[in-house]
C-alpha atoms as a PDB file:
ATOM      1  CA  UNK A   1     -11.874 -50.349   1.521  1.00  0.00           C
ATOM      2  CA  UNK A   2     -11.530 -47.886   4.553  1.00  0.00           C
ATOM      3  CA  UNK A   3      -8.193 -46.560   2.583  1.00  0.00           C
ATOM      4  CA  UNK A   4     -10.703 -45.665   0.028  1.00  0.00           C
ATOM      5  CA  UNK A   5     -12.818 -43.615   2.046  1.00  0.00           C
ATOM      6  CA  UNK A   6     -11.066 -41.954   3.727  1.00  0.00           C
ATOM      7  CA  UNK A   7      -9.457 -40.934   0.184  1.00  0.00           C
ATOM      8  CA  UNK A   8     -12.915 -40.490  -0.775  1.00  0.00           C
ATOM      9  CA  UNK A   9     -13.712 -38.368   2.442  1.00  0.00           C
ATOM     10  CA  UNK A  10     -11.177 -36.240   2.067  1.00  0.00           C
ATOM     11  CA  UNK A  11     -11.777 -35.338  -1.346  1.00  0.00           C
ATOM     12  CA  UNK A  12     -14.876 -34.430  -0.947  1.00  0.00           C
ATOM     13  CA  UNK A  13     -14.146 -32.540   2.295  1.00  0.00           C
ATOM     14  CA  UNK A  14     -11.763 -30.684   0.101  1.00  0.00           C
ATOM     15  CA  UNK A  15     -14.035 -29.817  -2.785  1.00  0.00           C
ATOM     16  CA  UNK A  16     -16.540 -28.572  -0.539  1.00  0.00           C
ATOM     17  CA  UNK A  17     -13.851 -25.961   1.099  1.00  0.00           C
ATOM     18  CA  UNK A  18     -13.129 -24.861  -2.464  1.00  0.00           C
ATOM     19  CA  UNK A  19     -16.496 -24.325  -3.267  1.00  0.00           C
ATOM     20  CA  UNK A  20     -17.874 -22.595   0.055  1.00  0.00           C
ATOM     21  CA  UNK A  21     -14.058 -20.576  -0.728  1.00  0.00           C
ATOM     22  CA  UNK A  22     -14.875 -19.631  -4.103  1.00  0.00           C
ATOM     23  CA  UNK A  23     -18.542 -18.739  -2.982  1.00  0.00           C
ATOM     24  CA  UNK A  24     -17.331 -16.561  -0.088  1.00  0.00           C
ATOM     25  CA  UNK A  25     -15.000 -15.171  -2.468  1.00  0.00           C
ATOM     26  CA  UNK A  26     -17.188 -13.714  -4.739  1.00  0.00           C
ATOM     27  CA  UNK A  27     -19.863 -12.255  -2.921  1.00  0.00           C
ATOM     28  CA  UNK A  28     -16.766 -10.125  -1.015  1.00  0.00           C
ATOM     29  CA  UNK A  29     -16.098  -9.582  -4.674  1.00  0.00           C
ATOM     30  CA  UNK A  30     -19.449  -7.940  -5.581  1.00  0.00           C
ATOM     31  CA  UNK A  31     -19.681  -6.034  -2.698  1.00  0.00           C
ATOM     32  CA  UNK A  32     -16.707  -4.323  -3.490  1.00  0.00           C
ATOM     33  CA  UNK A  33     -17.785  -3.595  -6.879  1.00  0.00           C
ATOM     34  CA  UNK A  34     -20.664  -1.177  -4.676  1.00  0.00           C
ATOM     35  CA  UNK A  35     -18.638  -0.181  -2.499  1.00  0.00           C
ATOM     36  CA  UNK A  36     -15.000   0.827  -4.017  1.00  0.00           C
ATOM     37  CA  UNK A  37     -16.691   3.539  -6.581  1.00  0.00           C
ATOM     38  CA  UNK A  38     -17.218   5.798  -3.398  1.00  0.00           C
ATOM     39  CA  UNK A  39     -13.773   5.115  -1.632  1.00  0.00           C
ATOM     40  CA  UNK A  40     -12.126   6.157  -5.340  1.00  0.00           C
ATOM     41  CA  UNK A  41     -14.231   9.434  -5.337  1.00  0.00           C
ATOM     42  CA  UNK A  42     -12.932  10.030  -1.388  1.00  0.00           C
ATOM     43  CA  UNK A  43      -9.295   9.836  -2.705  1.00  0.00           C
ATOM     44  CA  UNK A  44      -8.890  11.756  -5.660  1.00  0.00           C
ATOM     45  CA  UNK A  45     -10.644  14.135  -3.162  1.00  0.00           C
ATOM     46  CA  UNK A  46      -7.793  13.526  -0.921  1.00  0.00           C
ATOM     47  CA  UNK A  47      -4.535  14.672  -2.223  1.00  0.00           C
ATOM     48  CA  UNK A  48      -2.539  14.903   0.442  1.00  0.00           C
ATOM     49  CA  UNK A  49      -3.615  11.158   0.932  1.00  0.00           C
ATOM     50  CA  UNK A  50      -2.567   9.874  -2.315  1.00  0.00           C
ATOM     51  CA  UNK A  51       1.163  11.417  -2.136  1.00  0.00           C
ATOM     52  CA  UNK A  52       1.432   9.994   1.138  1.00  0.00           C
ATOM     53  CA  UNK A  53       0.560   6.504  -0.549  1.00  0.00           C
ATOM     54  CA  UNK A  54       2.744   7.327  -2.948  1.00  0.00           C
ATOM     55  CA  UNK A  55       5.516   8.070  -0.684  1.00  0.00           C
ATOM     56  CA  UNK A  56       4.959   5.163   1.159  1.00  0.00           C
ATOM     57  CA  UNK A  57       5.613   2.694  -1.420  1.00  0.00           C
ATOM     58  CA  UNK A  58       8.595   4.397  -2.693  1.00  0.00           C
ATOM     59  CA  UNK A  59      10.227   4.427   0.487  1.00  0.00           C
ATOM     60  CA  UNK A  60       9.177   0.227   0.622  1.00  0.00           C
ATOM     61  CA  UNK A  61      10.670   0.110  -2.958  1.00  0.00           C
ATOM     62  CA  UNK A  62      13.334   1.498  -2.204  1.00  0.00           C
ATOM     63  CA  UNK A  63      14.406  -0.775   0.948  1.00  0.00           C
ATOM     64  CA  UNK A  64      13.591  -3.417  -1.610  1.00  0.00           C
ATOM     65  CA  UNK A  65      16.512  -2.493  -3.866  1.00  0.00           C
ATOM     66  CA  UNK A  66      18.779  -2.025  -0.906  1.00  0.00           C
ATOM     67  CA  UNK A  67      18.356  -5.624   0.394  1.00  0.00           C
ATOM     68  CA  UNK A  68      15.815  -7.752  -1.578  1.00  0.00           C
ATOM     69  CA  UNK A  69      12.033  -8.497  -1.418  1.00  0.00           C
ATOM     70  CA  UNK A  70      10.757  -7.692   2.402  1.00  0.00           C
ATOM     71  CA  UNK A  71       7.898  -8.239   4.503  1.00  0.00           C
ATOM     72  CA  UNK A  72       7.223  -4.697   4.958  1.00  0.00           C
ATOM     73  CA  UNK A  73       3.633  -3.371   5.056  1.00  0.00           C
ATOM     74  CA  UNK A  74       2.530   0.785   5.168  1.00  0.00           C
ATOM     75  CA  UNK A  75      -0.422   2.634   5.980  1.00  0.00           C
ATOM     76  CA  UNK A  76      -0.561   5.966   4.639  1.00  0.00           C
ATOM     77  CA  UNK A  77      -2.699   9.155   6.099  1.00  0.00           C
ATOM     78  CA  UNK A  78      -3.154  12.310   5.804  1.00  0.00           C
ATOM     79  CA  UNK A  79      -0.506  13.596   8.373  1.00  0.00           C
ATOM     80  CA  UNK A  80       1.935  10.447   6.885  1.00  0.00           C
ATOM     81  CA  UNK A  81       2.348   6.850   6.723  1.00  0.00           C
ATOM     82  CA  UNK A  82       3.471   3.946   8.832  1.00  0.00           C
ATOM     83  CA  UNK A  83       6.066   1.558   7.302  1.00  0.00           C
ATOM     84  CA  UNK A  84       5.537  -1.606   9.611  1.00  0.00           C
ATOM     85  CA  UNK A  85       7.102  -4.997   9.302  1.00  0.00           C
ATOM     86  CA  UNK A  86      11.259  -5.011  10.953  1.00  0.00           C
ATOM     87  CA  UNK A  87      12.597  -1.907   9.776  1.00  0.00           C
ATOM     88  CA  UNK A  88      14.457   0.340  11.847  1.00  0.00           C
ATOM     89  CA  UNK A  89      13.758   4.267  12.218  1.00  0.00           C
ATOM     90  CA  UNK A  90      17.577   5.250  10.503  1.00  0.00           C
ATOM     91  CA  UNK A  91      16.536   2.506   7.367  1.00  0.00           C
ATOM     92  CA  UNK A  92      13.000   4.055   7.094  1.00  0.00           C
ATOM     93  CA  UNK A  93      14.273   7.540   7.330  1.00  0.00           C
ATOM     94  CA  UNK A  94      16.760   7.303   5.168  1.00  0.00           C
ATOM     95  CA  UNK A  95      15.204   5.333   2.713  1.00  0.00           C
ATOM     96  CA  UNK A  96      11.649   7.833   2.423  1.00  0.00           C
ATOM     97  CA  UNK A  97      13.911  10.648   2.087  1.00  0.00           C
ATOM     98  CA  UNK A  98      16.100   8.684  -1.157  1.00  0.00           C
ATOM     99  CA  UNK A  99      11.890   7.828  -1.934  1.00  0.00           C
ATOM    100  CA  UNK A 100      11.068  12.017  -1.835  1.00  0.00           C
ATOM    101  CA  UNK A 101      13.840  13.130  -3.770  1.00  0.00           C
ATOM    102  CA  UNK A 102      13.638  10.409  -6.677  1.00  0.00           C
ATOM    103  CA  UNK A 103       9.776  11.124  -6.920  1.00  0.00           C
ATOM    104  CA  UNK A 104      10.854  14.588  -7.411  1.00  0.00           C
ATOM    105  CA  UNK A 105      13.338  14.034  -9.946  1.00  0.00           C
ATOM    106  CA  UNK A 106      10.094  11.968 -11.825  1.00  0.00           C
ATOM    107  CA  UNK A 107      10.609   8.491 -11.009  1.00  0.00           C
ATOM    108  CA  UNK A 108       6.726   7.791 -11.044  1.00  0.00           C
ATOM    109  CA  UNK A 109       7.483   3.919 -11.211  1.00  0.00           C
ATOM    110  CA  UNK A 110       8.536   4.224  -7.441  1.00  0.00           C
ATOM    111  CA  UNK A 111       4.954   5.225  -6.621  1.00  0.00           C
ATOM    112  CA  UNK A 112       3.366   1.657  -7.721  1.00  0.00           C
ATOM    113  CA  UNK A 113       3.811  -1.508  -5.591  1.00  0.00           C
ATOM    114  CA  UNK A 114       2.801  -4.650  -6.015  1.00  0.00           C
ATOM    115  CA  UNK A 115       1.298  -5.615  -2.763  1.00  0.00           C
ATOM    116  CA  UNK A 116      -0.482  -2.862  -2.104  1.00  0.00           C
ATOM    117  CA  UNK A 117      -3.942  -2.942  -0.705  1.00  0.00           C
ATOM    118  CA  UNK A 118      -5.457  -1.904  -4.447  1.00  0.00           C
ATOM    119  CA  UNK A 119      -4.176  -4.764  -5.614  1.00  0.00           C
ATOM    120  CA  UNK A 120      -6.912  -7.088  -3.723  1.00  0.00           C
ATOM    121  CA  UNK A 121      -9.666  -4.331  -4.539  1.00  0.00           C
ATOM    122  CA  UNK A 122      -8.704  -4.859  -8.896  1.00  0.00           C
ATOM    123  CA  UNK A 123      -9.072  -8.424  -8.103  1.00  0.00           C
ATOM    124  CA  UNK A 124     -12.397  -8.634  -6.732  1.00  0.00           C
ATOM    125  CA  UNK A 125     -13.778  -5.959  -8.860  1.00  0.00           C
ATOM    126  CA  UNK A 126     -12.464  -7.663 -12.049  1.00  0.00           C
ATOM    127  CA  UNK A 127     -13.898 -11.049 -10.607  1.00  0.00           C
ATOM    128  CA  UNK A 128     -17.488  -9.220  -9.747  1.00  0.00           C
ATOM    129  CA  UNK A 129     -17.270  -8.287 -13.347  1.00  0.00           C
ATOM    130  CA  UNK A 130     -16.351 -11.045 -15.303  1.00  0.00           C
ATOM    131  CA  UNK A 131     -18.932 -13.306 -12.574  1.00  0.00           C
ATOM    132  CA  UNK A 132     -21.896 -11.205 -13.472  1.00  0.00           C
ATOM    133  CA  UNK A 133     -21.234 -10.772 -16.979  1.00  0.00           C
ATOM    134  CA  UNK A 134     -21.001 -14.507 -17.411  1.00  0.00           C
ATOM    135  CA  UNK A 135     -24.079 -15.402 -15.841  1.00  0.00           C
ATOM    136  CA  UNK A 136     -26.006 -12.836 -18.178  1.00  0.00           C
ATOM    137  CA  UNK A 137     -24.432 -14.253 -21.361  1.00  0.00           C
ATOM    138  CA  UNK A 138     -25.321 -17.869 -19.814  1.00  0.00           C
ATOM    139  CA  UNK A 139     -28.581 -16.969 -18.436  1.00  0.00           C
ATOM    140  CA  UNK A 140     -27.921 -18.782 -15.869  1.00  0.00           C
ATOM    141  CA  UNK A 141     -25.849 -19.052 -12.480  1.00  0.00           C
ATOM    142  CA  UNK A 142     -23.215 -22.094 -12.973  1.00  0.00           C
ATOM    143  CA  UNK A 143     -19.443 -23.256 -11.887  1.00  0.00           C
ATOM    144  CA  UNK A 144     -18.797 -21.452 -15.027  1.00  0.00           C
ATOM    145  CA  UNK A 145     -19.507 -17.720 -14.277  1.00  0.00           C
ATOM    146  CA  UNK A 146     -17.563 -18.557 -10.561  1.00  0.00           C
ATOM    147  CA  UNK A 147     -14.053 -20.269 -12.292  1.00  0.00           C
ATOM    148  CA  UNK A 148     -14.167 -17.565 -15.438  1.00  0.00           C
ATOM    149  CA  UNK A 149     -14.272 -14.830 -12.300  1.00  0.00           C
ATOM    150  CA  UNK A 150     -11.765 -16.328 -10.675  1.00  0.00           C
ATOM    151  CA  UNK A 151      -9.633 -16.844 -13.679  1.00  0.00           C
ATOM    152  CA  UNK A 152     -10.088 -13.158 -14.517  1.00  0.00           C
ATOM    153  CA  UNK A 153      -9.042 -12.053 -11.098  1.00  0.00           C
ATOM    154  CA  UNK A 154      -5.841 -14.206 -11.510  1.00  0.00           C
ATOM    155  CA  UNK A 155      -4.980 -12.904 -14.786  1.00  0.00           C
ATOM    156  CA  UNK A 156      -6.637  -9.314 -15.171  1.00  0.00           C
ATOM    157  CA  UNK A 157      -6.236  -8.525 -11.605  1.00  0.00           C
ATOM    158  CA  UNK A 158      -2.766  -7.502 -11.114  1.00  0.00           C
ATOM    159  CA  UNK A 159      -3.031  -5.681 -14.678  1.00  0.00           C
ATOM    160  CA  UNK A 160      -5.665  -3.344 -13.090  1.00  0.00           C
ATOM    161  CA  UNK A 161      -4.281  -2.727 -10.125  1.00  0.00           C
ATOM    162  CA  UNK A 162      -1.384  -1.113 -12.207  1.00  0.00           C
ATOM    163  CA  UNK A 163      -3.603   1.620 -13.335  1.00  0.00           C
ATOM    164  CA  UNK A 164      -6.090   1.925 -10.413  1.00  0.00           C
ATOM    165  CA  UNK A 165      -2.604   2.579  -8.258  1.00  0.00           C
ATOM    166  CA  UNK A 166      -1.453   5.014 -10.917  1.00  0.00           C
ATOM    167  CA  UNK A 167      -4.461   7.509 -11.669  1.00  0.00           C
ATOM    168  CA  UNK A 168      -6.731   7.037  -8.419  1.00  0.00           C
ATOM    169  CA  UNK A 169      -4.742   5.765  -5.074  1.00  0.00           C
ATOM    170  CA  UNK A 170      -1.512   7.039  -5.388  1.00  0.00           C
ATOM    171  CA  UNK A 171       0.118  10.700  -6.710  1.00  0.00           C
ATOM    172  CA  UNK A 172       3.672  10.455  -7.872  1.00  0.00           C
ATOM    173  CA  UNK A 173       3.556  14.353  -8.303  1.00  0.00           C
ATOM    174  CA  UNK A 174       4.324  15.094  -4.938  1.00  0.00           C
ATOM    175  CA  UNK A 175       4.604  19.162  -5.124  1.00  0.00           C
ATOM    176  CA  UNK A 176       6.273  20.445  -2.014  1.00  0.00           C
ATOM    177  CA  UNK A 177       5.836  17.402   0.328  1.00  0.00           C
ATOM    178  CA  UNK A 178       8.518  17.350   2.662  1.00  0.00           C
ATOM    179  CA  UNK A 179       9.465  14.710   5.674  1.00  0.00           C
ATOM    180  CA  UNK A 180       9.078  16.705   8.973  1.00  0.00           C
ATOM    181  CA  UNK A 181       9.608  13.600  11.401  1.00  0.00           C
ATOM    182  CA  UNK A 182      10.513  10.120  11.881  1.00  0.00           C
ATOM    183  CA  UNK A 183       8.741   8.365  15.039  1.00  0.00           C
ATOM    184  CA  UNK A 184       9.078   4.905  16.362  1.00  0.00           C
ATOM    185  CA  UNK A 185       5.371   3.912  17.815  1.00  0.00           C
ATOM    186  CA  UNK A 186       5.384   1.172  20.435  1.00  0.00           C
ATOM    187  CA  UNK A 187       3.971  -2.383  19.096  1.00  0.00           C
ATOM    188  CA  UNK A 188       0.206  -2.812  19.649  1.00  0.00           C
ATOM    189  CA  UNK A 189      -0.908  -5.230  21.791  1.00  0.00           C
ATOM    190  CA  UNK A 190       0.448  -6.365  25.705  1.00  0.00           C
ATOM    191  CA  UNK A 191       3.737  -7.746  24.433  1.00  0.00           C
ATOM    192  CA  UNK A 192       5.523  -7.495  27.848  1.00  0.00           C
ATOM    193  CA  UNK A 193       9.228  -7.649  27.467  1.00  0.00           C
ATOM    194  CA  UNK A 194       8.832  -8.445  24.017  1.00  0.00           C
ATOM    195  CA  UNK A 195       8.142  -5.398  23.200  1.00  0.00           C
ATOM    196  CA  UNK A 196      11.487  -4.163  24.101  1.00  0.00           C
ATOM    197  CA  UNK A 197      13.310  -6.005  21.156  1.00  0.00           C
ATOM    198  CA  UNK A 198      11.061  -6.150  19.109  1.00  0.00           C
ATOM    199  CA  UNK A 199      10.673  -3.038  16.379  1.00  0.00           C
ATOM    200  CA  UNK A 200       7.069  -1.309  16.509  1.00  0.00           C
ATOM    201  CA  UNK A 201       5.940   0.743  13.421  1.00  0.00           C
ATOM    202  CA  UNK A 202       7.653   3.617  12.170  1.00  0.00           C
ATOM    203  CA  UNK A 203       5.442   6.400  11.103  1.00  0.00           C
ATOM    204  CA  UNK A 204       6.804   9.448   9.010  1.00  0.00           C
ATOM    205  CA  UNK A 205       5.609  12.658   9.459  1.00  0.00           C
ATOM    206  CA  UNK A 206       4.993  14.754   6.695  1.00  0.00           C
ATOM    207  CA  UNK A 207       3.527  17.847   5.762  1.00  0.00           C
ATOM    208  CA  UNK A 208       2.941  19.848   2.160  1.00  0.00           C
ATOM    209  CA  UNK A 209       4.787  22.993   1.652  1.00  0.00           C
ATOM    210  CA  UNK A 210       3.412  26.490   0.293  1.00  0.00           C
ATOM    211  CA  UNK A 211       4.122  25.775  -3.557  1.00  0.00           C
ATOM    212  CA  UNK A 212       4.481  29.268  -4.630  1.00  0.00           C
ATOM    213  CA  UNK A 213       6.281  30.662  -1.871  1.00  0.00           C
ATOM    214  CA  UNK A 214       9.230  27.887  -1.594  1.00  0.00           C
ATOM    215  CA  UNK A 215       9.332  28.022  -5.411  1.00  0.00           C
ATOM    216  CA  UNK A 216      10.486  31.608  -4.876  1.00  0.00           C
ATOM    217  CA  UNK A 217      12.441  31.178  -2.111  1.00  0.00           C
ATOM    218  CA  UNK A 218      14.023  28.578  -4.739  1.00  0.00           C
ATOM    219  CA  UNK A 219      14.336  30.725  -7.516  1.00  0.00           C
ATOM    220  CA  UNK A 220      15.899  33.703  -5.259  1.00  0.00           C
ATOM    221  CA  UNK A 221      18.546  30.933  -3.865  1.00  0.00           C
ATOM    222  CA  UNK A 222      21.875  29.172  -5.580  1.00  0.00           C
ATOM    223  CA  UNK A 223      21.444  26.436  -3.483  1.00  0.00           C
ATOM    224  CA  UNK A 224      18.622  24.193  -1.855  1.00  0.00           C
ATOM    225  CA  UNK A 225      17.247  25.337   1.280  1.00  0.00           C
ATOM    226  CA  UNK A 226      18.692  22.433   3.907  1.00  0.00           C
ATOM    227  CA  UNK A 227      16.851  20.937   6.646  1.00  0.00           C
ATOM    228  CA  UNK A 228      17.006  18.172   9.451  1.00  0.00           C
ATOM    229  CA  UNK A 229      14.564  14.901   9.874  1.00  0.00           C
ATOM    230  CA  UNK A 230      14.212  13.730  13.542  1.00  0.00           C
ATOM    231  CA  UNK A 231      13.528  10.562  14.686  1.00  0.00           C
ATOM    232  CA  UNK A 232      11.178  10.694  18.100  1.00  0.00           C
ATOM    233  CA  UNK A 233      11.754   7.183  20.085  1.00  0.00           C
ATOM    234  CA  UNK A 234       8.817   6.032  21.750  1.00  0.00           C
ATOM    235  CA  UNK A 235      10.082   7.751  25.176  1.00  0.00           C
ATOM    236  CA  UNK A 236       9.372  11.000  23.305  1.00  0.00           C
ATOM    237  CA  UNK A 237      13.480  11.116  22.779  1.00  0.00           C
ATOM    238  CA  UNK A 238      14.484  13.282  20.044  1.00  0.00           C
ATOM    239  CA  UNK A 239      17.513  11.976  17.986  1.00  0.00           C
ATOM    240  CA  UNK A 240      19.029  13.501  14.996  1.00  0.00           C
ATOM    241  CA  UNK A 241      18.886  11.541  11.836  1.00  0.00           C
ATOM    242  CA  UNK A 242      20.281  13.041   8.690  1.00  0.00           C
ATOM    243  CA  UNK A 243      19.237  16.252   7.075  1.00  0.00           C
ATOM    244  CA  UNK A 244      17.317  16.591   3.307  1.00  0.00           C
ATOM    245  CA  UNK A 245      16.506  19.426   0.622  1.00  0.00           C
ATOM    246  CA  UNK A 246      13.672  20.863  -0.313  1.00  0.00           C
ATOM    247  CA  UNK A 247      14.646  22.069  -4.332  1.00  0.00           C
END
């Protein structure tokens, strides 16, 4: 008998966390669906902040093919992005430079990841959607309209995200955007002697070019015009880390 309830206590303890879960869930989900409409207009007003994304998960896809799936996370801005999560400055630099030149030569693919940020945004807006629908065609607010949302998200979510990274968050065509710096940032938070072994984030520098005037300088040239990426430690130490093109 006191087996039984505490099976039956437990049960019930977990149903209620689902529901309260699913609940929770989708009222973050319909908030988003008022609230992501105006962060899309703010990117494809930002340019500069898309090929950053961009560049970004290139460079994280492209550690991924050197050595497997990762636990890297970026952050991109205006000025760059931060590639956070072990990696050291020479992998990062190296591997965002390999990211610039491919999305050059038009490998747009490089340009989508799959755990990007977006990704959580299509879910929730494809479970707003599908939750409100449902409870129209139903006239009426059930488990129904909450497990087809969820369902949706699941299934349609990832889908979306696709496109959403494609034509709003991220710009493969990357123009004239060139690497200008590597730093190594301390990590955040009082980490004591910890934070002497362990790797902060690594933020890359970059900056957009003048299109017309290095496409002349191009044109004018037989080869590409050569250049050098630095790495700045967090002393403020300058080191040398390999050179790129601009074509």
């Amino acid at each position: 008998m006191i087996l039984f309830l505490l099976a039956f206590a437990a049960f019930f303890f977990v149903a209620l966390l689902v529901l309260i879960s699913t609940i929770g869930i989708t009222l973050a989900s319909l908030v988003t669906l008022f609230s992501a409409p105006a962060q899309f207009r703010r990117l494809l007003r930002e340019r500069q902040l898309r090929r950053n994304h961009a560049l970004e998960h290139a460079t994280i896809n492209v550690i991924e093919e050197r050595y497997g799936p990762s636990r890297l996370a970026g952050l991109a801005e205006n000025d760059g992005f931060t590639i956070q999560g072990g990696a050291t400055p020479d992998l990062v630099a190296s591997a965002a430079q390999e990211a610039l030149d491919r999305l050059r030569a038009g490998e747009r693919k490089l340009a989508i990841h799959s755990r990007c940020g977006t990704s959580l945004i299509a879910a929730q807006l494809v479970l707003a959607i599908v939750f409100l629908a449902t409870v129209v065609l139903l006239h009426e607010l059930s488990w129904i309209a909450f497990a087809a949302g969820l369902l949706a998200a699941i299934v349609l979510g990832p889908r979306l995200s696709l496109l959403l990274q494609r034509f709003i968050t991220t710009d493969a065509r990357i123009g004239n955007l060139t690497i200008t710096s590597v730093e190594m940032k301390r990590p955040a938070g009082k980490m004591g002697l910890f934070s002497m072994v362990v790797l902060g984030p690594i933020f890359v520098h970059t900056a957009q070019g003048s299109g017309p005037t290095t496409r002349r300088r191009v044109e004018q040239r037989s080869e590409p015009v050569q250049g050098d990426a630095t790495l700045i430690t967090g002393d403020h130490e300058e080191i040398p880390v390999g050179g790129y093109r601009v074509r």
